[in-house]
N, C-alpha and C. Protein backbone atom coordinates (compact mmCIF):
# COMPACT_ATOMS: atom_id res chain seq x y z
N UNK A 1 0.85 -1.17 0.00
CA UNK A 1 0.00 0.00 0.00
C UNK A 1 0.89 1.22 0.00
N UNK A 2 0.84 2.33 -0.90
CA UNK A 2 1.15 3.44 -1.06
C UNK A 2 0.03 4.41 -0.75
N UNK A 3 0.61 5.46 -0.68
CA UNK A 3 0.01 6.61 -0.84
C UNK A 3 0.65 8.40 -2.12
N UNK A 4 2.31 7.73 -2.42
CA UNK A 4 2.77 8.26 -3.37
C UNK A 4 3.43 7.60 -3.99
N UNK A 5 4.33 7.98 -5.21
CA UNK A 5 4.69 7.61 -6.20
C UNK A 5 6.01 7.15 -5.28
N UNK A 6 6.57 5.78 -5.47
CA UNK A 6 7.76 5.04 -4.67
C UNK A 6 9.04 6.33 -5.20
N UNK A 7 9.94 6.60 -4.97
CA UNK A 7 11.21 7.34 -5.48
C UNK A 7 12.14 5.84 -5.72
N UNK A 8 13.32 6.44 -6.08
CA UNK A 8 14.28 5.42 -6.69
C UNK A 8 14.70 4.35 -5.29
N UNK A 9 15.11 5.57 -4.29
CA UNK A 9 15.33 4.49 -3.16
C UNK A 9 14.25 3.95 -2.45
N UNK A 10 12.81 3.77 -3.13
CA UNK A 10 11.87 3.31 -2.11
C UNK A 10 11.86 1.82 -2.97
N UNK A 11 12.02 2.31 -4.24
CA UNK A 11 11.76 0.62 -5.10
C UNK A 11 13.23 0.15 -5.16
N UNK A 12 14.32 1.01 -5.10
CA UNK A 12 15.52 -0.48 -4.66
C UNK A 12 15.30 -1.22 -3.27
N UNK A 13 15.15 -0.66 -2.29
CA UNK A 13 14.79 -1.33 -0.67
C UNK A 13 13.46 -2.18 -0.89
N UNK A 14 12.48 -2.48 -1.36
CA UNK A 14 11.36 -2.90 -1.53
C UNK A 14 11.60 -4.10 -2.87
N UNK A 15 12.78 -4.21 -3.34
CA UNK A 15 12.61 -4.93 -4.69
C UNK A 15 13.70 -5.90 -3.96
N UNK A 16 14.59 -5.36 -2.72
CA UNK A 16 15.57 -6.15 -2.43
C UNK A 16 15.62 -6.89 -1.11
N UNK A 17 14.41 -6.18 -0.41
CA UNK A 17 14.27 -7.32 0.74
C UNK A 17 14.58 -8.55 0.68
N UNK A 18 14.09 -9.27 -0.07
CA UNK A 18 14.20 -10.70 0.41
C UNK A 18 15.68 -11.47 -1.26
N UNK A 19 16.51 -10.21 -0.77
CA UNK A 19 17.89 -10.69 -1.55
C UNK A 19 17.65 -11.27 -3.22
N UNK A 20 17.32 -12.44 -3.37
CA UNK A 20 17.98 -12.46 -5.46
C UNK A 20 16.63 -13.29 -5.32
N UNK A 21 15.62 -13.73 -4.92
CA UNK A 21 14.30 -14.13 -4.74
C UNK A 21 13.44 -13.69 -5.58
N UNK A 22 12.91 -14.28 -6.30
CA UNK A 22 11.89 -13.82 -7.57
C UNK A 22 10.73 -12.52 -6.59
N UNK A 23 10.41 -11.63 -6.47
CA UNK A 23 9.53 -11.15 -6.32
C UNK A 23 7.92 -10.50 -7.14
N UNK A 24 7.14 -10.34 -6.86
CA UNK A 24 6.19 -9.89 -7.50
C UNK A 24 5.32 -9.14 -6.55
N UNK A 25 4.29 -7.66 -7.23
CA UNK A 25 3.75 -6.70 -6.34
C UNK A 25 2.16 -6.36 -6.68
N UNK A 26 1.99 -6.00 -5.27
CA UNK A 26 0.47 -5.99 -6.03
C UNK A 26 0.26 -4.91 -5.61
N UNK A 27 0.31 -3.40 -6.09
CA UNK A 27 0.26 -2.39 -5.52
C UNK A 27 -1.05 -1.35 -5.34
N UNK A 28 -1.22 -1.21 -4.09
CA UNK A 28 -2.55 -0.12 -3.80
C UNK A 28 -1.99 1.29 -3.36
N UNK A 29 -2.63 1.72 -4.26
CA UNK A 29 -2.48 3.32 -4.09
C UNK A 29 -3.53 3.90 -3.99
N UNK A 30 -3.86 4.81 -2.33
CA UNK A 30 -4.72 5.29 -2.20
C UNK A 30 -4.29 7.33 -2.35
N UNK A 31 -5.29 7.76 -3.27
CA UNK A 31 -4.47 8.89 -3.53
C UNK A 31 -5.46 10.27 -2.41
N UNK A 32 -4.42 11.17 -2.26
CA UNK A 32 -4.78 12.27 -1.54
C UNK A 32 -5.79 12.51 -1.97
N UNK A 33 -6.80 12.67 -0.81
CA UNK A 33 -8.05 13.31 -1.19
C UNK A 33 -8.54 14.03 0.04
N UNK A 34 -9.90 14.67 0.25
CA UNK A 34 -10.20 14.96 1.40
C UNK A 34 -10.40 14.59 2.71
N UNK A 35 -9.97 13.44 2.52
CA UNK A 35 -10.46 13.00 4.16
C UNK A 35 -9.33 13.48 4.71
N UNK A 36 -9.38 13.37 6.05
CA UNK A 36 -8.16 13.52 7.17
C UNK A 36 -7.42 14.24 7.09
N UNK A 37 -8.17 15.74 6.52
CA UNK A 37 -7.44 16.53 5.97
C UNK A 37 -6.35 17.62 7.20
N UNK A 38 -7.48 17.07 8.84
CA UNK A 38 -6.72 18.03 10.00
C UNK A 38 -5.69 16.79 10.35
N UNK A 39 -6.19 15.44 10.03
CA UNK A 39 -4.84 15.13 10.53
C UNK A 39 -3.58 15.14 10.23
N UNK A 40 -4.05 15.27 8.55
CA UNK A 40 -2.58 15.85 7.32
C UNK A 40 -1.91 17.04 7.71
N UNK A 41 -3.12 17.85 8.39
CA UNK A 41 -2.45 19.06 8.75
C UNK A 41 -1.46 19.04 10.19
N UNK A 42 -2.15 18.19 10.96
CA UNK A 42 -1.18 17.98 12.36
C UNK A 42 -0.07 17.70 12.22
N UNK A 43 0.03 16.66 11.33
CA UNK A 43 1.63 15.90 10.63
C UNK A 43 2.66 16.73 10.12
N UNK A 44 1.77 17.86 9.22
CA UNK A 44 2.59 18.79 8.90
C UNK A 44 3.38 19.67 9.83
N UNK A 45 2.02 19.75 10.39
CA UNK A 45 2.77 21.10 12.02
C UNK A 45 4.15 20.09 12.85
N UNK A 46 3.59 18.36 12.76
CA UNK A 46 4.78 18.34 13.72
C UNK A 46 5.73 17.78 13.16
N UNK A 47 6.04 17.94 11.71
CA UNK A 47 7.18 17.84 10.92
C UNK A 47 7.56 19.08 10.84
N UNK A 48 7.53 19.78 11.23
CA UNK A 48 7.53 21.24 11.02
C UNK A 48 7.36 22.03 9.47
N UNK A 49 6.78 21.27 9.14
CA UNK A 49 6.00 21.37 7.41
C UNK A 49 5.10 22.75 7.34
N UNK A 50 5.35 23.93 7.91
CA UNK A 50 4.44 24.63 8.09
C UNK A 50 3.88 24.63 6.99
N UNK A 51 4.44 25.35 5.55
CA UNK A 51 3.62 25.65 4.41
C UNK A 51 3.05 24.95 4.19
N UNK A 52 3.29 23.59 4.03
CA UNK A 52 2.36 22.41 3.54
C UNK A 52 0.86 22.19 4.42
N UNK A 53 0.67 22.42 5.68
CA UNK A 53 0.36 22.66 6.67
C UNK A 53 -0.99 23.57 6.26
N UNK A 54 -1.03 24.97 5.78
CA UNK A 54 -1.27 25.64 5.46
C UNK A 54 -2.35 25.38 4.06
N UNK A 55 -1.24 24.17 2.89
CA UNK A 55 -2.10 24.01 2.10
C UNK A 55 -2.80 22.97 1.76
N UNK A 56 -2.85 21.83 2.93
CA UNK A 56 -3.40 20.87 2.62
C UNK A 56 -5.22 21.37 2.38
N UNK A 57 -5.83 22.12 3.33
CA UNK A 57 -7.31 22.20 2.36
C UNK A 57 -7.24 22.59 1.22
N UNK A 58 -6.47 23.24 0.37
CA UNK A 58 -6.24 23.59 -1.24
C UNK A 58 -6.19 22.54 -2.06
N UNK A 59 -5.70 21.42 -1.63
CA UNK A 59 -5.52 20.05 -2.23
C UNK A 59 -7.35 19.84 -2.94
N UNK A 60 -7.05 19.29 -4.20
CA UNK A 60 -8.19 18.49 -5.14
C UNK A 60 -8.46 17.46 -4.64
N UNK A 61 -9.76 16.77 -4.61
CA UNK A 61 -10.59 15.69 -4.46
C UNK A 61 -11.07 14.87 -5.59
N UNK A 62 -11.66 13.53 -4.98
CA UNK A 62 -12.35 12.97 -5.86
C UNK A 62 -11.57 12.84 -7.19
N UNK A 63 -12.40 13.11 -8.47
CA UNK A 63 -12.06 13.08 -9.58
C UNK A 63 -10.36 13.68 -10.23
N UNK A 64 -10.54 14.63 -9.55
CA UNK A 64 -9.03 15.70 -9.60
C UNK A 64 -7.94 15.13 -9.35
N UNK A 65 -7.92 13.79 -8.29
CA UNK A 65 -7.02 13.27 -7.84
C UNK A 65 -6.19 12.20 -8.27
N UNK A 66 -7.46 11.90 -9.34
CA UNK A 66 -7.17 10.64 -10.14
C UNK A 66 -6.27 10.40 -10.94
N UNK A 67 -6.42 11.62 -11.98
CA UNK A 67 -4.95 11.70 -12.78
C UNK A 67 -3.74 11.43 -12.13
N UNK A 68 -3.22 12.62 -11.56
CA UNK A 68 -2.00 12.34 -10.79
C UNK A 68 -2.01 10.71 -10.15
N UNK A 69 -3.09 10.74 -9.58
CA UNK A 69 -2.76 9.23 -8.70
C UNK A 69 -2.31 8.10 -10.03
N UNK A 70 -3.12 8.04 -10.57
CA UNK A 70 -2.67 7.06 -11.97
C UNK A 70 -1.48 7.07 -12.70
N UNK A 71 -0.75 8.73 -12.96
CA UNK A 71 0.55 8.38 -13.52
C UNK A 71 1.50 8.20 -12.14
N UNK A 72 0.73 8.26 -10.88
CA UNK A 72 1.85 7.86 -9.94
C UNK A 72 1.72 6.23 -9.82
N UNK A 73 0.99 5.92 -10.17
CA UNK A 73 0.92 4.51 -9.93
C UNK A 73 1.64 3.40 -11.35
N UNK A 74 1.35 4.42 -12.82
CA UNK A 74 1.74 3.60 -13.68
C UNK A 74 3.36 4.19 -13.29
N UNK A 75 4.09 4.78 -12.45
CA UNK A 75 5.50 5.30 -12.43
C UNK A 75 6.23 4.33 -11.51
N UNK A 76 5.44 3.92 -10.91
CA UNK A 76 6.07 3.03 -9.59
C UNK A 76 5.59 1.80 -10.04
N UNK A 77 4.75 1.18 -11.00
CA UNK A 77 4.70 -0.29 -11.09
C UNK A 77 5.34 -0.39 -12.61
N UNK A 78 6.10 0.95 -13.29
CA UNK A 78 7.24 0.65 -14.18
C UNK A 78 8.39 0.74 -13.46
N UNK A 79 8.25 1.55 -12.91
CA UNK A 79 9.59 1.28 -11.53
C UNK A 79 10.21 -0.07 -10.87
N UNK A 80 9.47 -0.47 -10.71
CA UNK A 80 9.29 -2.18 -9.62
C UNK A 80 9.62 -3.06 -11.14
N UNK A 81 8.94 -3.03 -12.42
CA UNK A 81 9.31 -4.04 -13.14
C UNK A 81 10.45 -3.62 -14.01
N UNK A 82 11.10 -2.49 -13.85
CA UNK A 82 12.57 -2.24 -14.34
C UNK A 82 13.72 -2.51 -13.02
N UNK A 83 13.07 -3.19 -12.12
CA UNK A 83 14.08 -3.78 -11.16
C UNK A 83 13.79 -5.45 -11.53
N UNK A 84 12.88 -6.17 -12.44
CA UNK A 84 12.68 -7.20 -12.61
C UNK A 84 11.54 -7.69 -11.91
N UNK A 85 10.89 -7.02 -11.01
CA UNK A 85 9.43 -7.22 -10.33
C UNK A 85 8.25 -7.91 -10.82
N UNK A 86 7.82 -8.41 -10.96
CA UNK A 86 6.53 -8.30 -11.44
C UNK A 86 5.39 -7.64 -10.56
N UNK A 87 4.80 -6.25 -11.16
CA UNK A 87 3.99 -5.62 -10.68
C UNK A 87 2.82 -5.07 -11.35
N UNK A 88 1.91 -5.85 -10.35
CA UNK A 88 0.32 -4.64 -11.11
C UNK A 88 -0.22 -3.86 -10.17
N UNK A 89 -1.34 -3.05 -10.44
CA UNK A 89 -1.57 -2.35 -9.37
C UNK A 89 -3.03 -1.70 -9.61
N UNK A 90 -3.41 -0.82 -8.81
CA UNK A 90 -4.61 -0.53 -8.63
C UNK A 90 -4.97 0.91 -7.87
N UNK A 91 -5.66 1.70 -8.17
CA UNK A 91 -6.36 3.03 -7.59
C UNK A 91 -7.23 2.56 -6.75
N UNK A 92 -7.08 2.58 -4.96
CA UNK A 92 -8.18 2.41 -4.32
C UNK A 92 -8.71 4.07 -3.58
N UNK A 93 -10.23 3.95 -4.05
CA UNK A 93 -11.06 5.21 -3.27
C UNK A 93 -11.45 5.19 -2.11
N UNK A 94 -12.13 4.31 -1.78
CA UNK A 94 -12.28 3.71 -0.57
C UNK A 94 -12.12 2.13 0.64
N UNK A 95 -11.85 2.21 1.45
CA UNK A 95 -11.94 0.38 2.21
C UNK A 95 -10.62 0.54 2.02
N UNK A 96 -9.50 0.90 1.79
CA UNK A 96 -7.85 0.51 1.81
C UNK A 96 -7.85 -0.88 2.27
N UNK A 97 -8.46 -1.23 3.60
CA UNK A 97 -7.63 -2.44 4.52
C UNK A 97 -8.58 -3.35 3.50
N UNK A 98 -9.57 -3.35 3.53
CA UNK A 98 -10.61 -4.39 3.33
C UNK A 98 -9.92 -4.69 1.87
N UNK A 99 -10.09 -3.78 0.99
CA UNK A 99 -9.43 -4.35 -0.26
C UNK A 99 -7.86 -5.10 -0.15
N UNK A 100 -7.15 -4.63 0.81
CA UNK A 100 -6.18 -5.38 0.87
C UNK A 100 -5.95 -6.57 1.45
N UNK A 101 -6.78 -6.72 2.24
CA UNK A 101 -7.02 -8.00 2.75
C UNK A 101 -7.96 -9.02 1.71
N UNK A 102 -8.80 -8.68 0.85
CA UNK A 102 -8.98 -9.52 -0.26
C UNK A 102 -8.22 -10.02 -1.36
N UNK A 103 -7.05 -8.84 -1.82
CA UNK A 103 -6.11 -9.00 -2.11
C UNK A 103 -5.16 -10.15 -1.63
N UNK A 104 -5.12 -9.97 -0.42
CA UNK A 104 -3.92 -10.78 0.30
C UNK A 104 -4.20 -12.25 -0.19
N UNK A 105 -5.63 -12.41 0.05
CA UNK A 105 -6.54 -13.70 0.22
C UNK A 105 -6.46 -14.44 -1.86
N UNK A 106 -6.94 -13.69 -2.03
CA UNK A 106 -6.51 -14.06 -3.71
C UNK A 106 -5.45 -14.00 -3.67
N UNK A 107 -4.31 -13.55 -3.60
CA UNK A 107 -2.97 -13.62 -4.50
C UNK A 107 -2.19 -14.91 -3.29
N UNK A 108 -2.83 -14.96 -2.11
CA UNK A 108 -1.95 -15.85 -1.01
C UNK A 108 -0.52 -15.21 -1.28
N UNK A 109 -0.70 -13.92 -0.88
CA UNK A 109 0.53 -13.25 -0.33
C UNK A 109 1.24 -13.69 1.08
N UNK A 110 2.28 -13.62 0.88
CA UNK A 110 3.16 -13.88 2.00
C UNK A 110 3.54 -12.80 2.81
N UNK A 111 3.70 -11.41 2.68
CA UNK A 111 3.41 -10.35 3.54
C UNK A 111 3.12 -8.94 2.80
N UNK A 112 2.77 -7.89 3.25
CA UNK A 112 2.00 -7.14 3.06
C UNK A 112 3.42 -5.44 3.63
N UNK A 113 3.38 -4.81 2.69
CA UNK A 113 4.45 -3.84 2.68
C UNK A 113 3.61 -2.36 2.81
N UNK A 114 3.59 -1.70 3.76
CA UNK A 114 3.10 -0.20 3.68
C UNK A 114 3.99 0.25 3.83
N UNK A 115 3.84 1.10 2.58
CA UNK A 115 5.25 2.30 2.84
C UNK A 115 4.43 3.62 2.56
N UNK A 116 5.00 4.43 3.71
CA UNK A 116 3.94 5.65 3.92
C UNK A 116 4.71 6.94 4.29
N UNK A 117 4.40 7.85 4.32
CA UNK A 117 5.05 9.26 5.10
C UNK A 117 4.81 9.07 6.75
N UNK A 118 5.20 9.89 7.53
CA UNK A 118 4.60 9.16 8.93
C UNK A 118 3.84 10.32 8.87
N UNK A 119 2.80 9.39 10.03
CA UNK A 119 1.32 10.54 10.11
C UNK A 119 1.36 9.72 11.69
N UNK A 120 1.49 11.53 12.37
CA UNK A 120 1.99 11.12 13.58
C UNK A 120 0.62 10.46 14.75
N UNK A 121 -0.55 11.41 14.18
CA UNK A 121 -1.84 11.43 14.99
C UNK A 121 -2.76 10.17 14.83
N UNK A 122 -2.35 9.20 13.30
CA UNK A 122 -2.76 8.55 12.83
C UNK A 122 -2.09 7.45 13.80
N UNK A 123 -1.21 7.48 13.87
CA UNK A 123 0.33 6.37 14.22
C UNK A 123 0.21 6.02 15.99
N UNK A 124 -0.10 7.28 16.38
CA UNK A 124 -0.51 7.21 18.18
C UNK A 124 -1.77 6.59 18.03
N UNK A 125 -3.04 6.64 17.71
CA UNK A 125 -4.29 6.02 17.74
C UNK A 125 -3.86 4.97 17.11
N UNK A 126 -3.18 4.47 16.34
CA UNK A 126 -3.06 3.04 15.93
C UNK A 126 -4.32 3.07 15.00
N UNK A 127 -4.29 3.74 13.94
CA UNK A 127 -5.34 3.85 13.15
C UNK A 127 -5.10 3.96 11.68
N UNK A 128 -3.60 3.66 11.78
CA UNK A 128 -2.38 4.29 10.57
C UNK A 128 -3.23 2.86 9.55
N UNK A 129 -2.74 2.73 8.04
CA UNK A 129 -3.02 1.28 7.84
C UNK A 129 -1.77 0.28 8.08
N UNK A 130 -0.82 0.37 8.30
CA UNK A 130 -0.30 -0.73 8.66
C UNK A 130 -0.87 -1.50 10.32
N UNK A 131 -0.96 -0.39 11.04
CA UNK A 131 -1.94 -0.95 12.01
C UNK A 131 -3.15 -1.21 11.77
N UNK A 132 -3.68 -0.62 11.52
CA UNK A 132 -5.10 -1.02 10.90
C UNK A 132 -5.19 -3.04 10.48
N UNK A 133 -4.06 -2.94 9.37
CA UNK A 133 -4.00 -4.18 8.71
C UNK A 133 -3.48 -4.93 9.20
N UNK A 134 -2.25 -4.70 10.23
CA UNK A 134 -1.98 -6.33 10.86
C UNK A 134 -3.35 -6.86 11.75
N UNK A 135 -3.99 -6.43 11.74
CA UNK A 135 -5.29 -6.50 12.56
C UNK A 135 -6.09 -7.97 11.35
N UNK A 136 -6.55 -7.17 10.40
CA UNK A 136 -7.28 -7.94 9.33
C UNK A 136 -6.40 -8.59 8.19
N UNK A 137 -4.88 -8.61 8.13
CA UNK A 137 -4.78 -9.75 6.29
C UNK A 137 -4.46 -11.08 6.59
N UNK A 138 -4.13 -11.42 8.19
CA UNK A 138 -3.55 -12.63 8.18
C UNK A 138 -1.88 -12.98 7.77
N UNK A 139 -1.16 -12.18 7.69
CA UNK A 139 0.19 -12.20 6.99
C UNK A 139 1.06 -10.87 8.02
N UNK A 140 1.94 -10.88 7.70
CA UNK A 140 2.93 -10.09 8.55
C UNK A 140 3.00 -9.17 7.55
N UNK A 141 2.87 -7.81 8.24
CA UNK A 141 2.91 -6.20 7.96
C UNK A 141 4.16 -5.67 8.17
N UNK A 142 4.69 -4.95 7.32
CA UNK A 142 5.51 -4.28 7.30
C UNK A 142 6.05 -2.65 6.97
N UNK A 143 5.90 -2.19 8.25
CA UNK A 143 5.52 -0.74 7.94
C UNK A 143 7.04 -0.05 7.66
N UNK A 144 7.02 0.31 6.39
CA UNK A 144 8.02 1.63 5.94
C UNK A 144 7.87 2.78 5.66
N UNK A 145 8.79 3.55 5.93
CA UNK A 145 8.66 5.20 5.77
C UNK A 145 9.69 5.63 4.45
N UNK A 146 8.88 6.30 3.87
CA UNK A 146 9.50 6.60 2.50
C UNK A 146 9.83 7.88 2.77
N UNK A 147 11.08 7.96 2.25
CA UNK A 147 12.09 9.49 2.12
C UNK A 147 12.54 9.96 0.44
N UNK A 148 13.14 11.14 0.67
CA UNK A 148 13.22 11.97 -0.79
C UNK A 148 14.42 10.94 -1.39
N UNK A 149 14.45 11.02 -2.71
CA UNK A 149 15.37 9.64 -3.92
C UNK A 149 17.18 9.78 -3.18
N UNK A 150 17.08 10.60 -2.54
CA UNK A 150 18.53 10.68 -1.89
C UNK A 150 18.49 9.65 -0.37
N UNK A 151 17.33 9.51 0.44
CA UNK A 151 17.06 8.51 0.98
C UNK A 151 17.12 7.30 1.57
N UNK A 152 17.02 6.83 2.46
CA UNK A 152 16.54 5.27 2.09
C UNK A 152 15.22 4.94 2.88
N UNK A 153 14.72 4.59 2.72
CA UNK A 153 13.48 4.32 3.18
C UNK A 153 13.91 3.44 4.89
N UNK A 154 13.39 3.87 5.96
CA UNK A 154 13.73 3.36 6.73
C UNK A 154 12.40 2.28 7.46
N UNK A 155 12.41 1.16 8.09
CA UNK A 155 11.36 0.45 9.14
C UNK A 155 11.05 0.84 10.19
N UNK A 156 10.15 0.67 10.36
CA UNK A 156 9.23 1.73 11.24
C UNK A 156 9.84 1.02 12.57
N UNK A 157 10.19 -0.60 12.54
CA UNK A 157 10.32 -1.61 13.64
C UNK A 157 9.10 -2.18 13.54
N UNK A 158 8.67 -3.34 14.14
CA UNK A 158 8.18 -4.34 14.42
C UNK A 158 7.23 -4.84 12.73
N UNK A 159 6.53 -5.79 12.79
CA UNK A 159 6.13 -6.34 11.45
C UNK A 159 4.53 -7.03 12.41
């Protein structure tokens, strides 16, 4: 599960976990939209993100969001299969966990990868989706935090 377009160092760390191992991805991307828009804003304040902070109600919804979300999604599942991946993927609007846990269930995935920005208000309530989902897929979660292509994506700890 995403929420942006992977950068270079989010799909080398994610393509190389499990070392020279055939991998394959099934990627959900849920794109910015209006919900949770004060808690986007809290995150910002305590990243010290002021401007961003400022413009998260300016952000597009719904329909508006789609574009972008789609070439972020066809960017990161050409990304993943120019590391040799096999990856497809998908625009989810609503249910994140639930669809991913059907997911899990069809593909009999072996674990389940969120890589996210941290969202701090989300993350204390345990309401984030990687919490959310070790709850419902049956498989071990693995929460990562994605950083700028200079980066490396670091583990949040525990699975």
């Amino acid at each position: 599960m995403i929420e942006k377009p992977l950068t270079p160092a989010d799909v080398e760390f994610v393509s190389t976990l499990h070392g020279d191992d055939p991998t394959s991805f099934v990627v959900l991307m849920q794109p910015r939209g209006k919900q949770d828009i004060l808690l986007r804003a809290i995150d910002d304040v305590a990243l010290g993100e002021f401007d961003d902070a400022v413009r998260e109600g300016e952000e597009t919804a719904g329909a508006q969001t789609e574009l972008p979300a789609e070439r972020a999604l066809t960017h990161t599942l050409a990304a993943l299969r120019a590391r040799g991946a096999e990856a497809i993927g998908q625009i989810v609007e609503e249910h994140p966990i639930d669809l991913l846990r059907s997911v899990v269930e069809q593909t009999k995935a072996d674990e389940v990868i969120v890589l996210t920005t941290p969202h701090f208000v989300e993350e204390f309530f345990h309401r984030d989706w990687a919490s959310r989902a070790r709850h419902k897929v049956g498989v071990p979660v693995l929460k990562l935090f994605s950083h700028a292509a200079d980066d490396q994506p670091q583990d949040s700890g525990g699975s």
